[in-house]
Each structure stands twice: as C-alpha cells, then as structure tokens.
Protein backbone atom coordinates (compact mmCIF):
# COMPACT_ATOMS: atom_id res chain seq x y z
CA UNK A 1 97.52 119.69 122.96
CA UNK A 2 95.24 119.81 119.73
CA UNK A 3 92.22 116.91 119.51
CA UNK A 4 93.82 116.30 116.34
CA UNK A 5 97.04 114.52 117.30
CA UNK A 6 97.18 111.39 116.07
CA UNK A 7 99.17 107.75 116.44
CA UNK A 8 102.54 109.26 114.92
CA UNK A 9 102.38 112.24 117.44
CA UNK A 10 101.92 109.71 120.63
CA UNK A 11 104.09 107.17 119.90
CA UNK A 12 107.03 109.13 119.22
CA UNK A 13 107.28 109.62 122.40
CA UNK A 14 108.02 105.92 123.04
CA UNK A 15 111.67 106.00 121.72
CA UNK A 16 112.99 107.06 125.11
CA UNK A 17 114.69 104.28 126.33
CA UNK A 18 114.43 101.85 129.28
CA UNK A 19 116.99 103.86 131.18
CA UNK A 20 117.75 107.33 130.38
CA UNK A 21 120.91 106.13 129.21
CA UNK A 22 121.90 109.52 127.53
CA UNK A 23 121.35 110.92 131.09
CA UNK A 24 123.40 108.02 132.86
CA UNK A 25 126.55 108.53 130.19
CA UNK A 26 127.07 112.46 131.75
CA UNK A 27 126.64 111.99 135.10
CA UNK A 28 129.56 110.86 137.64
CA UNK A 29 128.96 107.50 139.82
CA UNK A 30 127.56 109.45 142.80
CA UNK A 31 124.64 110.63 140.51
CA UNK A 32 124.03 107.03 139.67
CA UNK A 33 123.27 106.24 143.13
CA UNK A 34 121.83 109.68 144.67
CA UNK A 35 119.83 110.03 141.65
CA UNK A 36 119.24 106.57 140.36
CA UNK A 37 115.21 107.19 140.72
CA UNK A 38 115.29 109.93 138.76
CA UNK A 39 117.68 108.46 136.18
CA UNK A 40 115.16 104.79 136.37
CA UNK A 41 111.89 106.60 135.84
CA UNK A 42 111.97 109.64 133.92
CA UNK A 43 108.10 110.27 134.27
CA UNK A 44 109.07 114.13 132.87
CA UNK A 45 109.75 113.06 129.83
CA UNK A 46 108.93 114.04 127.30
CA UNK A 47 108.17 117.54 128.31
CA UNK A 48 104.74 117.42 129.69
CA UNK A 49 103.90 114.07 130.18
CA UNK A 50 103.20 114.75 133.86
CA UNK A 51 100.07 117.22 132.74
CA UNK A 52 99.43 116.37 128.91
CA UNK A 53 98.02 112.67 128.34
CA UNK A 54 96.14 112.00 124.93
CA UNK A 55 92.64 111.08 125.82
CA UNK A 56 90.99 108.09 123.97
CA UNK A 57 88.38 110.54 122.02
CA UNK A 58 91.49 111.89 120.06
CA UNK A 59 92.19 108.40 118.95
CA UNK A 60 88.71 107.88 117.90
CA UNK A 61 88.09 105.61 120.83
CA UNK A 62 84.85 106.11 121.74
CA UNK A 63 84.06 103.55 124.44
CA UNK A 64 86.33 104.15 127.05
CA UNK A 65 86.43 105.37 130.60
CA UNK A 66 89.39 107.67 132.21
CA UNK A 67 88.91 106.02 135.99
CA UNK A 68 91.44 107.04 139.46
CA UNK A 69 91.69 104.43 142.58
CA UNK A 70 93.40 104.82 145.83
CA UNK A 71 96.25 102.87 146.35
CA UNK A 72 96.72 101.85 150.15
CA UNK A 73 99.37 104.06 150.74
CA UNK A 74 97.65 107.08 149.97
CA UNK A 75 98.37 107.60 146.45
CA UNK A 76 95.85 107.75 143.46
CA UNK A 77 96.39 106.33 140.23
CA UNK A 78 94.89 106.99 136.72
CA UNK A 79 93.57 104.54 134.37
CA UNK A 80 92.36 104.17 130.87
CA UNK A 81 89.67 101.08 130.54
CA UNK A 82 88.65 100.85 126.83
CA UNK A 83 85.98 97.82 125.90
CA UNK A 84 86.41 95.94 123.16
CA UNK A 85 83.85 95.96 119.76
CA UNK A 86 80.41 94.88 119.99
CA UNK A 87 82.24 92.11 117.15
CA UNK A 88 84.93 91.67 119.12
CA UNK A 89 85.26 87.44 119.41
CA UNK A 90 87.30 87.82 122.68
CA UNK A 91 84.82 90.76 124.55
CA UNK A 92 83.42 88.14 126.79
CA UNK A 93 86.42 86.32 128.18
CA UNK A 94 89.64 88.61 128.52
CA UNK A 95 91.03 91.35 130.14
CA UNK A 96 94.46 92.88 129.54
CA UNK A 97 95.72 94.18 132.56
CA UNK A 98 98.62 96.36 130.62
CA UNK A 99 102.04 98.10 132.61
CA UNK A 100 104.04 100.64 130.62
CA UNK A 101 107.63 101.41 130.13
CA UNK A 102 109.89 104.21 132.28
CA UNK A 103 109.29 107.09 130.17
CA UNK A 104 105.54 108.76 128.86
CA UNK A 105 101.90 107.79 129.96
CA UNK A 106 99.16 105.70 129.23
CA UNK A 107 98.32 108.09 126.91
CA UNK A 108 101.21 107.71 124.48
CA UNK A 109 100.37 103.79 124.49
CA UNK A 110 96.79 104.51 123.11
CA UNK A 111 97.36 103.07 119.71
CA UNK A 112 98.55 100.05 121.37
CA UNK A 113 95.25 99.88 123.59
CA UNK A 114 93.21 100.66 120.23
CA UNK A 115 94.80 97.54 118.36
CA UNK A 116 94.49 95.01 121.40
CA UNK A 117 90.46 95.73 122.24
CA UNK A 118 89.04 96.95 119.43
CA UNK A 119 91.17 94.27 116.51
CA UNK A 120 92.06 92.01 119.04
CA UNK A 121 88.35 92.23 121.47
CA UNK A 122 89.67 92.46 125.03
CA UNK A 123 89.17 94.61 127.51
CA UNK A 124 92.39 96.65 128.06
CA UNK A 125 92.99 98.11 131.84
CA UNK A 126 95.82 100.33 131.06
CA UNK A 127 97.04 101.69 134.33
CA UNK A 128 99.60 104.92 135.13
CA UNK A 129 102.06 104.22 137.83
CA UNK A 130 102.35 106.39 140.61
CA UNK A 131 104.58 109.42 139.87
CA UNK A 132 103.37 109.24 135.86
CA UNK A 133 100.95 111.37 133.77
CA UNK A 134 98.03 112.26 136.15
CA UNK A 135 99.23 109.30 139.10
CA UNK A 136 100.15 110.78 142.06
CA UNK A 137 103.30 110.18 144.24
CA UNK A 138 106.77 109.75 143.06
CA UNK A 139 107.86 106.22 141.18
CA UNK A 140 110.39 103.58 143.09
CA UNK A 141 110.26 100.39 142.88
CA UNK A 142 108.24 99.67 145.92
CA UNK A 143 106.09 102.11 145.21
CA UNK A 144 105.11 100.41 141.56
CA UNK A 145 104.97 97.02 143.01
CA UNK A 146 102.27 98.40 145.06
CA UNK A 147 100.63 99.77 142.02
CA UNK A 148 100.67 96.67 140.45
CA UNK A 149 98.50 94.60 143.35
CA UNK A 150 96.28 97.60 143.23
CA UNK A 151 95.32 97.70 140.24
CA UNK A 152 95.08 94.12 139.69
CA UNK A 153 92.64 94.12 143.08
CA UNK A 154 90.86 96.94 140.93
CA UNK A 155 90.21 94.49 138.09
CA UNK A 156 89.93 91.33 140.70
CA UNK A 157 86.51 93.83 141.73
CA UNK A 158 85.08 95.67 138.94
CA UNK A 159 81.73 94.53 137.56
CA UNK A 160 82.56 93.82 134.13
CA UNK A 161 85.79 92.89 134.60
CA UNK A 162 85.79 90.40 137.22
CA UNK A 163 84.13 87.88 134.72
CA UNK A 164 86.56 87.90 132.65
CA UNK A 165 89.92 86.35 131.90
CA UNK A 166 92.85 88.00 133.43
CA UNK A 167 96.12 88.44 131.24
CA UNK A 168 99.09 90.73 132.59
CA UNK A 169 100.41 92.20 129.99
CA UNK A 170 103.88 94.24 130.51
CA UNK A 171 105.82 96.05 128.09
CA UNK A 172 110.21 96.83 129.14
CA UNK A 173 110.13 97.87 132.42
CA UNK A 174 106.05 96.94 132.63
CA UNK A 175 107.37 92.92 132.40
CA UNK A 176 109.41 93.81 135.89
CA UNK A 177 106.03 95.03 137.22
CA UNK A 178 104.10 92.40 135.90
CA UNK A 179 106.05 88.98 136.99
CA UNK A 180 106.77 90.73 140.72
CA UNK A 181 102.97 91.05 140.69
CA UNK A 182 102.25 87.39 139.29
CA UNK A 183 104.58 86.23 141.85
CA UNK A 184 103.04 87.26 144.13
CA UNK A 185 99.55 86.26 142.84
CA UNK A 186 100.27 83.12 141.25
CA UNK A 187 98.04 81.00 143.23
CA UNK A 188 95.05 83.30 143.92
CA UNK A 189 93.66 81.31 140.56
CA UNK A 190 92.43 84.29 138.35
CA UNK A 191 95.76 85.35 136.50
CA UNK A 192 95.14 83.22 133.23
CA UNK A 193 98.36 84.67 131.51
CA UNK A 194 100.58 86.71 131.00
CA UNK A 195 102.75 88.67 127.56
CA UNK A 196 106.34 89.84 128.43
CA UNK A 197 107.85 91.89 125.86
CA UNK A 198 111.61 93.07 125.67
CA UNK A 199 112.28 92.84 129.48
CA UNK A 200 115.53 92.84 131.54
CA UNK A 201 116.86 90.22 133.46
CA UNK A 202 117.56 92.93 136.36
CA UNK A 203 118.75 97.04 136.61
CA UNK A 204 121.91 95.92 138.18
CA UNK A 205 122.63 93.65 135.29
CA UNK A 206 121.28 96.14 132.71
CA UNK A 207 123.33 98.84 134.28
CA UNK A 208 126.83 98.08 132.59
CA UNK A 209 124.93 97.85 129.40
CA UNK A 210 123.82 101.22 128.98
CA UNK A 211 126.92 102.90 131.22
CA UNK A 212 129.47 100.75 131.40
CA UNK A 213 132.15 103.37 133.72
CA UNK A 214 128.87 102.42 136.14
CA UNK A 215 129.64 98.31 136.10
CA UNK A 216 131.43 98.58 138.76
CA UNK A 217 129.52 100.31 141.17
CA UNK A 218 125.85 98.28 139.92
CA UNK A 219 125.61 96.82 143.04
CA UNK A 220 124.62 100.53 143.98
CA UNK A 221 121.71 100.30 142.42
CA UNK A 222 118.99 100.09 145.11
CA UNK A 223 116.23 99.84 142.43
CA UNK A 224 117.15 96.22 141.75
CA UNK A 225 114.16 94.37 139.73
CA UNK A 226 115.19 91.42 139.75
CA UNK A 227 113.16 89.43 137.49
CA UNK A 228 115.22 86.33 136.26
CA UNK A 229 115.47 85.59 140.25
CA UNK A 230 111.29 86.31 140.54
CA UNK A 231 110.19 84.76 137.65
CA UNK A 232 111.83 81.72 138.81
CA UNK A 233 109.61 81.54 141.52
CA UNK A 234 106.53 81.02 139.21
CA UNK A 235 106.22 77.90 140.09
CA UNK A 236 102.24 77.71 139.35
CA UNK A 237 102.48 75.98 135.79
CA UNK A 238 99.38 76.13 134.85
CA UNK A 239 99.80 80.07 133.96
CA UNK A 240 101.35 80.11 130.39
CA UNK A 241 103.29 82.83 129.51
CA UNK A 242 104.56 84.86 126.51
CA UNK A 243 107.79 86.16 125.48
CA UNK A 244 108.22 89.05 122.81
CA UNK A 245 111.78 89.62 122.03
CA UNK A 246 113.14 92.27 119.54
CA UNK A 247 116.34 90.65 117.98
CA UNK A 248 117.76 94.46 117.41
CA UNK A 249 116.70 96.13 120.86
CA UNK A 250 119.60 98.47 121.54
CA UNK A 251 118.62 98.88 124.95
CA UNK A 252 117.53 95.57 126.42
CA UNK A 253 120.16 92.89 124.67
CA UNK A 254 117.80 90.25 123.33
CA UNK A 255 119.55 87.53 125.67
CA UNK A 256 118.12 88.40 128.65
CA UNK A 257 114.65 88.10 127.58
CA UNK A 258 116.18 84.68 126.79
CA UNK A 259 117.68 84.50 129.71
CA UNK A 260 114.07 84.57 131.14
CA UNK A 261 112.63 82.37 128.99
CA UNK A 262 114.46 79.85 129.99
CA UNK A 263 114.18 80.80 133.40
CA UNK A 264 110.66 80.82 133.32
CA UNK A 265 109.20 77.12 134.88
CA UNK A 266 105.61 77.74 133.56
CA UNK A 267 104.14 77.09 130.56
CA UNK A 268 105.58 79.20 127.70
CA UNK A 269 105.91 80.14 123.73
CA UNK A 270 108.35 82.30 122.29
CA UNK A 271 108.42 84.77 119.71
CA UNK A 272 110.90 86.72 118.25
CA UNK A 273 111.32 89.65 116.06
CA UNK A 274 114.69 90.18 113.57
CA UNK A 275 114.24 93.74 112.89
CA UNK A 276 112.37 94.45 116.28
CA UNK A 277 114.45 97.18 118.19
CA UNK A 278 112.96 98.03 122.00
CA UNK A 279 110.23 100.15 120.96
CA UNK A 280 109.48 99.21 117.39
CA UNK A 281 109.22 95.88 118.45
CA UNK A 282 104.95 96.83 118.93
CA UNK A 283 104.68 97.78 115.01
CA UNK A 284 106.52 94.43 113.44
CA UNK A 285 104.33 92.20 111.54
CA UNK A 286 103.26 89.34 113.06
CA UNK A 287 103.22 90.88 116.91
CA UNK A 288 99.69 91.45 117.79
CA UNK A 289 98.49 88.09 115.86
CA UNK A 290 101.32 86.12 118.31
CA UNK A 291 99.50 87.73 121.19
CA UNK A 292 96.01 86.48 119.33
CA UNK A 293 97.18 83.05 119.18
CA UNK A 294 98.58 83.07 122.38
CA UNK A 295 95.08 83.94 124.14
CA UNK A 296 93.00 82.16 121.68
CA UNK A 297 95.01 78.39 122.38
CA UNK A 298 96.72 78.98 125.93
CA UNK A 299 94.76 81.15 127.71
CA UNK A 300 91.11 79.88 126.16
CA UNK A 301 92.20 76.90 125.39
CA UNK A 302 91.60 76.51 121.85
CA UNK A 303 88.29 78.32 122.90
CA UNK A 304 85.58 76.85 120.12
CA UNK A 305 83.78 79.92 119.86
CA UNK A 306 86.61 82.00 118.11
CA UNK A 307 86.24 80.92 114.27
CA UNK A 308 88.33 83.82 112.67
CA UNK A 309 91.48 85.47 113.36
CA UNK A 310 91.44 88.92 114.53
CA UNK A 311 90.46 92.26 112.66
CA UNK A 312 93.57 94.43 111.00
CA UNK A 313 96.25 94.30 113.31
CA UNK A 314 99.66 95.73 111.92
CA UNK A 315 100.34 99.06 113.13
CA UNK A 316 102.75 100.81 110.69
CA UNK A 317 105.62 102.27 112.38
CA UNK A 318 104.68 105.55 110.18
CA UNK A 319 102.23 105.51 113.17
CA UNK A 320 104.92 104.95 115.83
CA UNK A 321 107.61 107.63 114.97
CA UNK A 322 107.04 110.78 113.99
C-alpha cells in the first residue's frame, strides 16, 4: 500500500454492506446457519483488510497514536487515538469512543476520524474488533460485546482521556455494539452520549431483508443483536442520544432506525438524510454539524465556552467512492 492513498482510496471500501448480502443470495439455508459468522462479519474484505490498514500519517494526521490492549479473554485489539487541534473548541471535554461496520478496518474510517477531531475537536478512540485489521481472534457477537466493555474500560483509564466526556459513537453494525455496551453501562455515570447511525432493529429481523428464501429459517440466526429489545432497557434518561438515518439506505430500511427511535426511553433528537444511502449517509451535508450540535447542547449542555460552529465539515463523497 503506497503513503499516497488518499480519502477516495479508503472509503471505497465502505460500500460493502451490513451483511454480505451478495454472499447470503448464493448460498443454500444450511450455509446461513453453519456459516452465518462468516456471512455477519466479513473482516476479509476487501482483500487485505486483515494485514493492510491505512495509517493516520497517510491521511496527514499527524497527532495520533496506533495503541493494542488485552481484552480479558486473551485477545488483543488495535486502536487508532487521534487528538483533536490545538483550536479545537471541544479538545478539553469529549471523547468519541467510535465502533465500525462488518466489513474493512479502522483504517478505511480515517477520513471520518479526521473530520470528527480535527473540524469537530474531540478526541476520537477508534477501536478494531477482534477478528478485524490487526485485532486478534475471530468476530461473534459475544466476542465484540466484550470488545466493546474493553475498550470503553480502556478510555474509563487512560490519562487524557478519562477527563473527558464520553460519547459512544456507532456506525451500522457499530450502533449494535454500542447500545449492548451502554446497556450495560448506563449507570456507571461517565457515558455522556451517544450517535447511532443507520442501525438495525435486529439480524433476525434484517435477515429477510437482504435474503428473503432465508425468512423463514431467521430464527437460525444465532448472532441475534437485538437492539430494539436492548435499547429499551436504557432506562437512564439522563444519557441523550442521537439518531442518523439515511432515507435511501438499501441495506438497513430506514424504519428500523425509527423503529429505535421510538424505542429509545432516553433523551433523544433525530436526524434524517433524503438522499443518505447506508454508507453515503457520512458525506451528506448537514451530518457532522448534527453531531456538533448534538454535543455542543446535549452532551455540554449549551457549554458557554463554544462561541463558533465547527471548522469545514462536509466530506465530499468524491472522497468516499472511488
């Protein structure tokens, strides 16, 4: 990989879909359930994402860290932490504690990272899940719930991030992660928010959307994520939460992000995007100020000392496709 790949060569890699739903259409109903992990979390794709992840010097991100933890159960996981701008308004008070989708590594989300800490000032913790770029272990859903409490313990302890704001931050499958983790977390009294964006209700239910010979035989599915029936046991309402919904995702219908809005008891604002589809959603205008106002008013509370919006924040989708 050359040091001169850019945005439009990393984020192309982002199209791959929630489920490999290409994959799912040619294989019989045994392969669903034999191979559903596999199918779920395609961490091989695209070719070489288990060795090749862009490093933050190729995006001209100079002050970052590439960091690796234990996780209990003898795995290690990789990590990018970039810090924000010496300008950045936010530097001080918030960390985004950031889960990706099924497909790629951290390294494909880079441009994402770039936008949130050094236009928007937060820290951004962007961790790999076991199984994924340079993680070890193999992905499951127990597995990445684990992952999850890790590397929210990992934050919880660090020395610069500890005195900050926490906000999880979870992208597709990444939401799943992230509302199974503030479950379980939601009165420990250091999650200050958290950004959902184009998330399923549950696999089972997404299952006859992207193969439906498979709908009946979903309740195969031992990967079940069930989110809708977690997030409604957020019942800590002081953590306010935010919903990013692409009105033209073709992989995640658009009504089960509604689905957990409404679900969700907390504190919450809504945003949507008409031309958004599940991966673009990132590069519409208007997505990265939402998230600005979002931490500026719920999760600072209208903090005083932020007196401008943030720096340039659209990212072209020139920059997401190649």
């Amino acid at each position: 990989m050359s040091a001169g790949w850019g945005a439009a060569s990393l984020l192309s890699y982002l199209r791959i879909p929630v489920l490999a739903s290409s994959g799912l259409a040619a294989v019989g109903s045994s392969l669903l359930y034999f191979k559903q992990n596999a199918l779920i979390y395609p961490a091989n794709l695209p070719p070489g994402a288990r060795t090749e992840v862009p490093r933050p010097e190729q995006l001209k991100i100079d002050n970052a860290d590439s960091i690796q933890f234990p996780t209990p159960d003898g795995e290690t996981l990789h990590a990018y932490l970039l810090r924000p701008n010496e300008n950045g308004q936010l530097q001080k008070n918030i960390t985004l504690l950031t889960f990706h989708g099924n497909a790629g590594n951290i390294g494909h989300r880079l441009p994402i990272g770039k936008v949130l800490a050094e236009s928007l000032g937060c820290h951004v913790f962007m961790v790999e899940y076991r199984g994924y770029g340079l993680s070890t272990g193999s992905p499951s859903e127990e597995g990445l719930t684990i992952d999850g409490q890790t590397a929210l313990d990992y934050v919880r302890n660090h020395d610069e991030l500890s005195k900050t704001k926490i906000v999880i931050y979870g992208q597709s499958l990444g939401g799943a992660v992230a509302v199974k983790l503030v479950q379980a977390n939601q009165n420990a009294g250091d999650i200050a928010g958290v950004i959902l964006e184009n998330t399923f209700t549950s696999i089972r239910k997404l299952i006859p959307i992207v193969m439906p010979p498979a709908r009946f035989i979903a309740s195969w599915c031992h990967q079940k994520w069930g989110t809708d029936e977690t997030l409604a046991e957020v019942t800590n309402k002081k953590i306010p939460f935010l919903f990013l919904s692409g009105l033209r995702d073709e992989i995640v219908p658009p009504v089960m992000m509604k689905t957990l809005f409404e679900t969700c008891p907390s504190r919450k604002a809504w945003k949507e995007f008409p031309n958004g589809d599940h991966n673009s959603t990132v590069a519409e205008p208007g997505y990265f100020d939402a998230i600005w106002t979002f931490l500026v008013q719920d999760v600072l509370d209208g903090f005083r000392g932020v007196k401008n919006g943030p720096a340039e924040t659209h990212v072209p989708k020139s920059e997401l496709w190649s």
